[in-house]
Protein backbone atom coordinates (compact mmCIF):
# COMPACT_ATOMS: atom_id res chain seq x y z
CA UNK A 1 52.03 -83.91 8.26
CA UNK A 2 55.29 -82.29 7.62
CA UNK A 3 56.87 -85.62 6.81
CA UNK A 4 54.15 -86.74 4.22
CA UNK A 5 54.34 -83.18 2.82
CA UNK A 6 57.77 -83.31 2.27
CA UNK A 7 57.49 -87.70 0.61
CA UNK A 8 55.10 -85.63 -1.90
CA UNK A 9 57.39 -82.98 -2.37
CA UNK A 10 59.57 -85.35 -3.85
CA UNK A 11 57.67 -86.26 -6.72
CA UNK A 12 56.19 -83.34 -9.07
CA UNK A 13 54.54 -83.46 -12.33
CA UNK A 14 57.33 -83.07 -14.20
CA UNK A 15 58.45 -86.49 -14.75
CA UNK A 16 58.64 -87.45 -11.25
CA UNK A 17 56.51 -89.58 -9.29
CA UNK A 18 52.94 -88.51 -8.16
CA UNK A 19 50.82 -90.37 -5.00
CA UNK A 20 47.17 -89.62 -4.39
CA UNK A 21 46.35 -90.70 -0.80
CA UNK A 22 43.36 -92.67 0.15
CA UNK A 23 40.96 -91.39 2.39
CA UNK A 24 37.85 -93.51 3.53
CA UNK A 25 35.10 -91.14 4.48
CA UNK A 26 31.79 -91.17 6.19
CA UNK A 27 29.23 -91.60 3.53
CA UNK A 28 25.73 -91.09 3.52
CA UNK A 29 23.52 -89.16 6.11
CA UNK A 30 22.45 -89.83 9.63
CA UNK A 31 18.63 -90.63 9.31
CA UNK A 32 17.90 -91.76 13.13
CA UNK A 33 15.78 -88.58 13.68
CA UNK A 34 13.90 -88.80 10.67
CA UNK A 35 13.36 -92.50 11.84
CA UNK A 36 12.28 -91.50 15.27
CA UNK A 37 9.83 -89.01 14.19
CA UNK A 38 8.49 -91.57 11.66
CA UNK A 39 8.04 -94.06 13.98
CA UNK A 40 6.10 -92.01 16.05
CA UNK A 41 3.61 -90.53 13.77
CA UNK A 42 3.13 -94.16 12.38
CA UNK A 43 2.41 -95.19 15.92
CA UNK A 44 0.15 -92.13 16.51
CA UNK A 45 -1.79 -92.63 13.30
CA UNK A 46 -2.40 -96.54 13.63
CA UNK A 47 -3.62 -95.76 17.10
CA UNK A 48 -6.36 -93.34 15.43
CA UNK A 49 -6.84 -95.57 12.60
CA UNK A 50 -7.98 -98.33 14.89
CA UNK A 51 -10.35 -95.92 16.72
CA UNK A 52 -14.02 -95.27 15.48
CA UNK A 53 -16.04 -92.32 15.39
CA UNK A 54 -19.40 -92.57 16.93
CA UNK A 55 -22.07 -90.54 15.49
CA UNK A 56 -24.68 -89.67 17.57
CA UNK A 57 -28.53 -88.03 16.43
CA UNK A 58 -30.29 -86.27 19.34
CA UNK A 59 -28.36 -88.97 22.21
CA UNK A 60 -28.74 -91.93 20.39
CA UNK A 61 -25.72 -92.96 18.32
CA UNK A 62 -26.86 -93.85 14.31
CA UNK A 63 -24.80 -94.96 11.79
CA UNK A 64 -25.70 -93.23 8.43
CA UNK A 65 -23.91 -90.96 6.10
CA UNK A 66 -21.39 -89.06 8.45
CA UNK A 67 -20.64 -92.53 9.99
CA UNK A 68 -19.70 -94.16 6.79
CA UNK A 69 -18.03 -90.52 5.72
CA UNK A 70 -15.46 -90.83 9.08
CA UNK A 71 -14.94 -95.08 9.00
CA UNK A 72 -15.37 -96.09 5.79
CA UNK A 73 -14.71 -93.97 2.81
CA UNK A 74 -13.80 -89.97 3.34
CA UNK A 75 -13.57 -90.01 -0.44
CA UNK A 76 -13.52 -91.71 -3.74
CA UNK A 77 -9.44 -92.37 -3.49
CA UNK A 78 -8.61 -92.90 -0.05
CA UNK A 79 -10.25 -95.10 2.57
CA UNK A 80 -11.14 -93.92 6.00
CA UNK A 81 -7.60 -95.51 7.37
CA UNK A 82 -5.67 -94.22 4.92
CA UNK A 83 -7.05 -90.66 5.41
CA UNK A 84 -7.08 -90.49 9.16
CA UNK A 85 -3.24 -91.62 8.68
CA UNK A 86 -2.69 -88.51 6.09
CA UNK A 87 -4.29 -86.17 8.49
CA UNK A 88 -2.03 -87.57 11.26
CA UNK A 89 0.92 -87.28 9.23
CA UNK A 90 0.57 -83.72 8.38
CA UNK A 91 -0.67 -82.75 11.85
CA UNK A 92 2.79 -83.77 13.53
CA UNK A 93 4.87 -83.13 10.74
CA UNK A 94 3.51 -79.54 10.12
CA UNK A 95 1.47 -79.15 13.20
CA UNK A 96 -1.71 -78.38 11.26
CA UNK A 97 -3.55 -79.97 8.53
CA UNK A 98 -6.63 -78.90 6.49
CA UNK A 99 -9.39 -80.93 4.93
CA UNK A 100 -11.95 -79.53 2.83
CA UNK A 101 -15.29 -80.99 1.96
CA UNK A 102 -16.38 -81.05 -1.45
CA UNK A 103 -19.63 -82.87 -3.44
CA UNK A 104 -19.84 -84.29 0.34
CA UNK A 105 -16.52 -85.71 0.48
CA UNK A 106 -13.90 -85.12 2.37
CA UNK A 107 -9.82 -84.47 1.25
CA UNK A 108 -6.86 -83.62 3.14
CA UNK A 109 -4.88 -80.32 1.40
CA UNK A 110 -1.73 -81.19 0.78
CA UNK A 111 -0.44 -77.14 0.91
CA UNK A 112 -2.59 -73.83 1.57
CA UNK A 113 -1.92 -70.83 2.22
CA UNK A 114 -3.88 -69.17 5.38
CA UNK A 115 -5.26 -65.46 5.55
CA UNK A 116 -5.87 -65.49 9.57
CA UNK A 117 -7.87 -62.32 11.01
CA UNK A 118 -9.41 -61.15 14.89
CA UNK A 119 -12.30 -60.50 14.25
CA UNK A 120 -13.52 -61.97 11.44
CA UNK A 121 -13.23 -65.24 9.37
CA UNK A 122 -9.52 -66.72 8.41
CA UNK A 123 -9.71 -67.72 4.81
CA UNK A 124 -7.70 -70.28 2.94
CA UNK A 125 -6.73 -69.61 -0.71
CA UNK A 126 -4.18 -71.75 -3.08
CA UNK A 127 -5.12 -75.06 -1.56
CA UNK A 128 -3.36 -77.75 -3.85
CA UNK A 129 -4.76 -81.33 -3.16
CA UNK A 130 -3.16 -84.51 -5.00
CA UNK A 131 -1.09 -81.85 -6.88
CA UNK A 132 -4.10 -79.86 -8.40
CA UNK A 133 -4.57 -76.83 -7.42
CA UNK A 134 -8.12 -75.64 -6.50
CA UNK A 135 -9.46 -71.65 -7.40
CA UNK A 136 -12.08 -71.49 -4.79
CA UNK A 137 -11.31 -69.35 -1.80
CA UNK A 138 -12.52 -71.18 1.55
CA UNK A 139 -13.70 -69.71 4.82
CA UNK A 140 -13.15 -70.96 8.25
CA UNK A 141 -16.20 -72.34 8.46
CA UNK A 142 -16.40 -74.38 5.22
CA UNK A 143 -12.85 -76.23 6.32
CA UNK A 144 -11.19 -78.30 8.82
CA UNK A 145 -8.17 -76.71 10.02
CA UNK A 146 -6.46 -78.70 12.83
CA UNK A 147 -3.92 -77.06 14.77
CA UNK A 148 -1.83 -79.38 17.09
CA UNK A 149 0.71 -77.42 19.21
CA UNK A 150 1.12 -73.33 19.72
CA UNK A 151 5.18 -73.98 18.42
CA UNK A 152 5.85 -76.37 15.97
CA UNK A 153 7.22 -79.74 17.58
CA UNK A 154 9.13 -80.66 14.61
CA UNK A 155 11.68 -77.32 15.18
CA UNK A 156 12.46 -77.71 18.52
CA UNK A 157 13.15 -81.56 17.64
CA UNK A 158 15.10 -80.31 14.86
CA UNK A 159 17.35 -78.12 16.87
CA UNK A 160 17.97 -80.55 19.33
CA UNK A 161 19.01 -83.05 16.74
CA UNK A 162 21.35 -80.26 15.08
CA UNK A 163 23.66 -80.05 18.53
CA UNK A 164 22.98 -83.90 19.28
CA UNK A 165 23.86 -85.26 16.13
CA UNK A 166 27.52 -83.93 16.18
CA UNK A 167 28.13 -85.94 19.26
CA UNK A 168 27.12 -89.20 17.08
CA UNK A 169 28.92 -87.79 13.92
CA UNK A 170 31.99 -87.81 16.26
CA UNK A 171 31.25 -91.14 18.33
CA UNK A 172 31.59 -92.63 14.97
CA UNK A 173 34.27 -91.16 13.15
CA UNK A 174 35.99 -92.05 16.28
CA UNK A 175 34.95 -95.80 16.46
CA UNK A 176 36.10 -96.34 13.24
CA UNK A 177 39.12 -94.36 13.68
CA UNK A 178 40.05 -96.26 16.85
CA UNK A 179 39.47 -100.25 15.47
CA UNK A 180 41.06 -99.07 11.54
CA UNK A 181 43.98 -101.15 10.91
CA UNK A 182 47.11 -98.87 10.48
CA UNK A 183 50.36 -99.44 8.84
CA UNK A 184 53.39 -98.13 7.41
CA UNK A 185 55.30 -98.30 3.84
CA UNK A 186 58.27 -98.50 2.76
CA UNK A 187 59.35 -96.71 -0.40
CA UNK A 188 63.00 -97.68 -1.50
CA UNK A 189 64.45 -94.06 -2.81
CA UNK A 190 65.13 -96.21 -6.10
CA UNK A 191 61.81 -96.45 -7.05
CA UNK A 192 60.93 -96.19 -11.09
CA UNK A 193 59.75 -92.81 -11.61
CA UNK A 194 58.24 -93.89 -14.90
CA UNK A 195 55.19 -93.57 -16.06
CA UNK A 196 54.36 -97.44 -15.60
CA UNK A 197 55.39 -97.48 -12.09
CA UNK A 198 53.91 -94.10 -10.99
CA UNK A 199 50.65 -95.72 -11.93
CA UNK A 200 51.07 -99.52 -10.92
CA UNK A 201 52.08 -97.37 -7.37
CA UNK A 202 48.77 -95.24 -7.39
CA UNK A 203 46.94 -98.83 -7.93
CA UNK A 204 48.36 -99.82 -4.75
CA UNK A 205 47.23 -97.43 -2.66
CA UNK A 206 44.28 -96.43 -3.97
CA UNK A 207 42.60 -100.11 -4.77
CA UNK A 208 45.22 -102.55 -3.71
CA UNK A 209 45.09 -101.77 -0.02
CA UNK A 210 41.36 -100.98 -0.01
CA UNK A 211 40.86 -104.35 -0.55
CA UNK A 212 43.07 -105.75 1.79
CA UNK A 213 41.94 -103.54 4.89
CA UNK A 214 38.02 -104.71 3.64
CA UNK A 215 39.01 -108.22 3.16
CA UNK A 216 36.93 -110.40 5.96
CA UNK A 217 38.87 -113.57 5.28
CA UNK A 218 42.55 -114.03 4.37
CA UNK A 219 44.48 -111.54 2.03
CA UNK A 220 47.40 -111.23 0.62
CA UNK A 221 48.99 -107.96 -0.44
CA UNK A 222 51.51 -108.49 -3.28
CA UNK A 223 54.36 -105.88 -2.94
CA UNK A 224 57.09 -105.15 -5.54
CA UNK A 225 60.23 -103.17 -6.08
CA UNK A 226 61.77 -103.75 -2.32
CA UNK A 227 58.19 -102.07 -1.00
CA UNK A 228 58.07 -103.27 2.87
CA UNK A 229 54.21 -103.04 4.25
CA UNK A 230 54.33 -102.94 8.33
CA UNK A 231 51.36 -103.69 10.52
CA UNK A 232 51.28 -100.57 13.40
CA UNK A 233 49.66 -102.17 17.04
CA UNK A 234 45.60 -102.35 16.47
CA UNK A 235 43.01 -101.02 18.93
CA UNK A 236 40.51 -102.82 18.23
CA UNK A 237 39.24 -104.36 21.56
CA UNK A 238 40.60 -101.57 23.76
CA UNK A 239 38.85 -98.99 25.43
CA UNK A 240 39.19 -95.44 23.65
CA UNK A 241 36.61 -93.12 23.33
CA UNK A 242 33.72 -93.67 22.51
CA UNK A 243 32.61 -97.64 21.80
CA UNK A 244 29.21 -99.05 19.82
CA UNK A 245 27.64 -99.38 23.40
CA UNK A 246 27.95 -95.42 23.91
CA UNK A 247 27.07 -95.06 20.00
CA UNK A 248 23.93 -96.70 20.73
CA UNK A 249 22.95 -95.09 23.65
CA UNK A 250 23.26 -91.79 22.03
CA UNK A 251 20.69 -93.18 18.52
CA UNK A 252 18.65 -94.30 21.96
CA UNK A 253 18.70 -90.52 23.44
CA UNK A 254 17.28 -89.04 19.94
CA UNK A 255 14.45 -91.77 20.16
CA UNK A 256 13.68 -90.47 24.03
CA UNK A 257 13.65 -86.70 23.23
CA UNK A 258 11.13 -87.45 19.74
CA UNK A 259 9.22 -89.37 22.01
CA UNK A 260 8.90 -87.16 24.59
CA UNK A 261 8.66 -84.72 22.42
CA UNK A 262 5.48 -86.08 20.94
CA UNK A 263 4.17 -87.22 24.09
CA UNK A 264 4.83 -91.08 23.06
CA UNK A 265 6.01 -93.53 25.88
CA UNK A 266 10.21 -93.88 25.23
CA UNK A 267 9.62 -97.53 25.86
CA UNK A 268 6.74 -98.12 23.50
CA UNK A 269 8.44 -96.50 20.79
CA UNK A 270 11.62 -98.40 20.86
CA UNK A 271 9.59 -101.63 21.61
CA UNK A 272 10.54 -102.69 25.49
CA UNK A 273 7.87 -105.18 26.38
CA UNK A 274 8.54 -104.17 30.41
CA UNK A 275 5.40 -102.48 31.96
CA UNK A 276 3.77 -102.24 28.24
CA UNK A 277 0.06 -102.16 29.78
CA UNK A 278 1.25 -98.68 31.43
CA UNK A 279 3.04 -97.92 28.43
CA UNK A 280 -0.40 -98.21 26.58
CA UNK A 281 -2.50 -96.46 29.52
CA UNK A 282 -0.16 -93.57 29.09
CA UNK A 283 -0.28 -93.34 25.26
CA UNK A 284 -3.39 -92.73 25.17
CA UNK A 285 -3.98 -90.68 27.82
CA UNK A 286 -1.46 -88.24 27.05
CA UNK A 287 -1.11 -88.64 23.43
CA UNK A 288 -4.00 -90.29 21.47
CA UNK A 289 -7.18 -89.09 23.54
CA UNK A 290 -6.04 -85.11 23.13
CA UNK A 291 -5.38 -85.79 19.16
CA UNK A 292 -9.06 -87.30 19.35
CA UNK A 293 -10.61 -84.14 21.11
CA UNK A 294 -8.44 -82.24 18.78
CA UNK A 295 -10.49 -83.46 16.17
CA UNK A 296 -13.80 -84.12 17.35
CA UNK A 297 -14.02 -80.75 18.55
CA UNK A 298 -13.07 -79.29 15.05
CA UNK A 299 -15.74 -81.56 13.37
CA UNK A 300 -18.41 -80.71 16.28
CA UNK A 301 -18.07 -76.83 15.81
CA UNK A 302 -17.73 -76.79 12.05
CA UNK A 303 -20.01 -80.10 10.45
CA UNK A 304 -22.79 -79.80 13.48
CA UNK A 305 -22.85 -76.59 14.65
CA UNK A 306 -23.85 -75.13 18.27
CA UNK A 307 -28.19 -76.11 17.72
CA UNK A 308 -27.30 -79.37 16.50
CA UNK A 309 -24.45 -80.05 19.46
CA UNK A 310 -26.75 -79.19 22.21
CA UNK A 311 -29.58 -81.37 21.04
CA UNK A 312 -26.99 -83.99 21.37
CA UNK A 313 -26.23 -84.74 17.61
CA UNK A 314 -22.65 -85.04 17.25
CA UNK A 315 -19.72 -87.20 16.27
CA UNK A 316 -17.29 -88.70 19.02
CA UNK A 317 -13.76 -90.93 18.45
CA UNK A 318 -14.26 -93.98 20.52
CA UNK A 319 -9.96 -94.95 21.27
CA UNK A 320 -11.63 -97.41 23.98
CA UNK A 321 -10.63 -100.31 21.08
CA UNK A 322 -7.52 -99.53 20.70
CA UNK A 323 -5.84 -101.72 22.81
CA UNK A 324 -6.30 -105.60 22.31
CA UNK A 325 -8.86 -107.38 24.25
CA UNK A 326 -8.14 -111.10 26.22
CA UNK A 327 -11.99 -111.92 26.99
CA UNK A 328 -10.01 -112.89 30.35
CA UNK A 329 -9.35 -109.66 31.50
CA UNK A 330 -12.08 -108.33 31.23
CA UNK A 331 -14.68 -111.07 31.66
CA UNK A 332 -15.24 -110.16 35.74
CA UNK A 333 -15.50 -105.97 34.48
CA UNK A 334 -18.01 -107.04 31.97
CA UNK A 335 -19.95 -108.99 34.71
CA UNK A 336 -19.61 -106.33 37.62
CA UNK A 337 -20.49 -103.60 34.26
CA UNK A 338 -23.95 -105.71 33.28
CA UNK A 339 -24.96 -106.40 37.05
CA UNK A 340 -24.70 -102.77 38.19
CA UNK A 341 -26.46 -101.51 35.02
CA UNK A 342 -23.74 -99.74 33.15
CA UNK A 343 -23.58 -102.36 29.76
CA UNK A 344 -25.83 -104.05 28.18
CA UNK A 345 -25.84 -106.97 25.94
CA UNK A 346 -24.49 -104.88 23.14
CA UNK A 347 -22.25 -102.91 24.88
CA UNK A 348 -20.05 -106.24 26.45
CA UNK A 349 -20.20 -107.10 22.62
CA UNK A 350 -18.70 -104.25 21.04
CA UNK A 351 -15.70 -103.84 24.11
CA UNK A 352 -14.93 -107.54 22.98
CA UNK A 353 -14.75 -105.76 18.81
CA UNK A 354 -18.25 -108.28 18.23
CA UNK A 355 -20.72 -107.21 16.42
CA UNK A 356 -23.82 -106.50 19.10
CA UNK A 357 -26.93 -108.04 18.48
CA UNK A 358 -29.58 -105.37 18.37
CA UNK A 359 -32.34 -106.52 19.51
CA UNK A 360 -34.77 -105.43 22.07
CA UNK A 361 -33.26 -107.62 25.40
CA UNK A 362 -29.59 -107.57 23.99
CA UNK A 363 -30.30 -103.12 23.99
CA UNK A 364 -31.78 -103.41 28.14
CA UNK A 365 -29.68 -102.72 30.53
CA UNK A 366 -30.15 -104.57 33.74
CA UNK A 367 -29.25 -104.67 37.63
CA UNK A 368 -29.22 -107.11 40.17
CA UNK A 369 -31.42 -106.93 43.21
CA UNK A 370 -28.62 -106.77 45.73
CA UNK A 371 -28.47 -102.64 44.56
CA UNK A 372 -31.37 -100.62 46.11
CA UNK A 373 -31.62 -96.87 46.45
CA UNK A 374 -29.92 -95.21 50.04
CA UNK A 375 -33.45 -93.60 50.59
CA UNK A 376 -34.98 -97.39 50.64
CA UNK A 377 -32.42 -98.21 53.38
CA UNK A 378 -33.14 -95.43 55.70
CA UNK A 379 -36.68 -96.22 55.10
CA UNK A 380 -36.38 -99.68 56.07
CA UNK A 381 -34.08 -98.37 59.19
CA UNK A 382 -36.90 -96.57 60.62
């Protein structure tokens, strides 16, 4: 630097020759996190939005208001998928949400703020929905508040990423740094220090060049006044530092800890097709079916109410049809499922997403005569 200090020292302002140098720099932001984290809550909330709640009147599941309330339409503006994504949405990215019912609809808050107590009922006041801001005061009991973690997920991710993002920052300043084409130029000490060739020299470096370096075909850089451009040795090809393979695999190692994170398969996230049926099995076994109690049990304790829960009348989110269905895979379970009296007509229909028949035979369940009861056998022994 003490060279190049000492060039500018050369020319001043006053009358001599001035030289802006021309730094590229690293625009824009890093987004992978924020890309990670959105793919996961997308994943998350098209896995509930798929699902379907069940609503059940003293064991036997009916379809009437509530049902069309959680599948259909929650409210006037939003249908059931886009609402259960909303609610899914704010549950990860805030680690609660609320939704209030009102005129027997339900809408998700978009801000609140919480009074919480022991012993006694939290209340939530200053609940703006859809950017209008409601006066009523709500209880605990007149609300859905669903809480997802103790800690919210979304720190912890976000301190990772702080420390883990410098290493990528780095990785690719370096890249660049390492396959950049370097040179050096000559300056003649007789160079015009008028005002016509202090400029034509700052257009040079400062737009000139720019465009040469860019160029991805064949350029020529016109040079003037005994000016002698020299191309330095490159890099690019050689092993230094870090290389796009390691750049990768560091974008790769935020996707692993969000996933992880938020209890989403790595693999499934980034979209590896190897072992994707386990991949599945353990999405929603460790991710979806907990968000599904998570919100069954809110709706149970709050909508229903202990009396009506214990006589069996309650709402459940069926993620069994979640996954896609090949009538080949599951033709022989069906079979076994019908023969030992699990399914019946209706049931096989609605695993395969059909619409069951409801009728009297297609409701019976039935069992082949090859199952008796033990106590029959030991009969029969004696």
């Amino acid at each position: 630097m003490a060279v190049w200090d000492w060039f500018l020292g050369l020319f001043k302002d006053d009358g001599t020759l001035k030289l802006d140098a021309y730094c590229g720099e690293l625009a824009g932001e890093i987004f992978y996190k924020e890309l990670a984290v959105q793919a996961c809550v997308n994943l998350i909330a098209n896995a509930v939005a798929r699902s379907e709640f069940l609503t059940y009147e003293k064991g036997k599941e009916k379809k009437g208001e509530n049902y069309y309330l959680f599948n259909v339409e929650p409210n006037q503006n939003k249908s059931s998928s886009k609402f259960w994504r909303d609610v899914i949405h704010k549950l990860v990215y805030h680690n609660e949400c609320l939704v209030i019912q009102q005129d027997e609809k339900f809408y998700v808050a978009d801000s609140f703020d919480p009074v919480k107590f022991a012993f006694k009922e939290n209340i939530y006041k200053n609940i703006v929905i859809e950017d209008y801001k409601l006066k009523d005061t709500y209880k605990e009991s007149q609300v859905f508040h669903f809480e997802l973690h103790d800690e919210k997920i979304r720190t912890v991710i976000d301190g990772l990423y702080a420390s883990y993002s410098k290493l990528i920052i780095v990785s690719s300043a370096n890249y660049k740094k390492n396959n950049a084409r370097r040179g050096t130029l000559e300056i003649p000490t007789s160079y015009p220090q008028t005002d016509k060739a202090q400029k034509d020299l700052n257009e040079l470096l400062t737009s000139k060049f720019k465009r040469f370096f860019e160029a991805e075909g064949g350029a020529v850089l016109p040079l003037t006044n005994n000016m002698k451009y020299d191309e330095l040795e490159s890099n690019i090809g050689k092993k230094s530092g870090a290389d796009g393979k390691d750049i990768r695999a560091f974008i790769d190692d935020i996707f692993d800890f969000v996933a992880i994170a938020l209890q989403v398969p790595p693999q499934l996230l980034k979209g590896n097709v190897s072992d994707t049926d386990k991949a599945v099995n353990n999405f929603l076994t460790f991710c979806v079916n907990p968000i599904a109690e998570l919100l069954t049990d809110e709706i149970n304790r709050k909508l229903y109410g202990k009396k009506l829960y214990l006589e069996r009348t309650y709402v459940k989110l069926d993620t069994s049809r979640i996954k896609a269905v090949d009538i080949k895979d599951i033709a022989n379970a069906l079979d076994i499922l019908t023969r030992i009296g699990a399914y019946s007509v209706d049931d096989s229909l609605r695993a395969l997403g059909m619409e069951p028949l409801e009728t009297e035979w297609s409701k019976a369940k039935w069992m082949t005569k090859n199952y008796e009861r033990i106590e029959q056998r030991y009969k029969g022994a004696g």
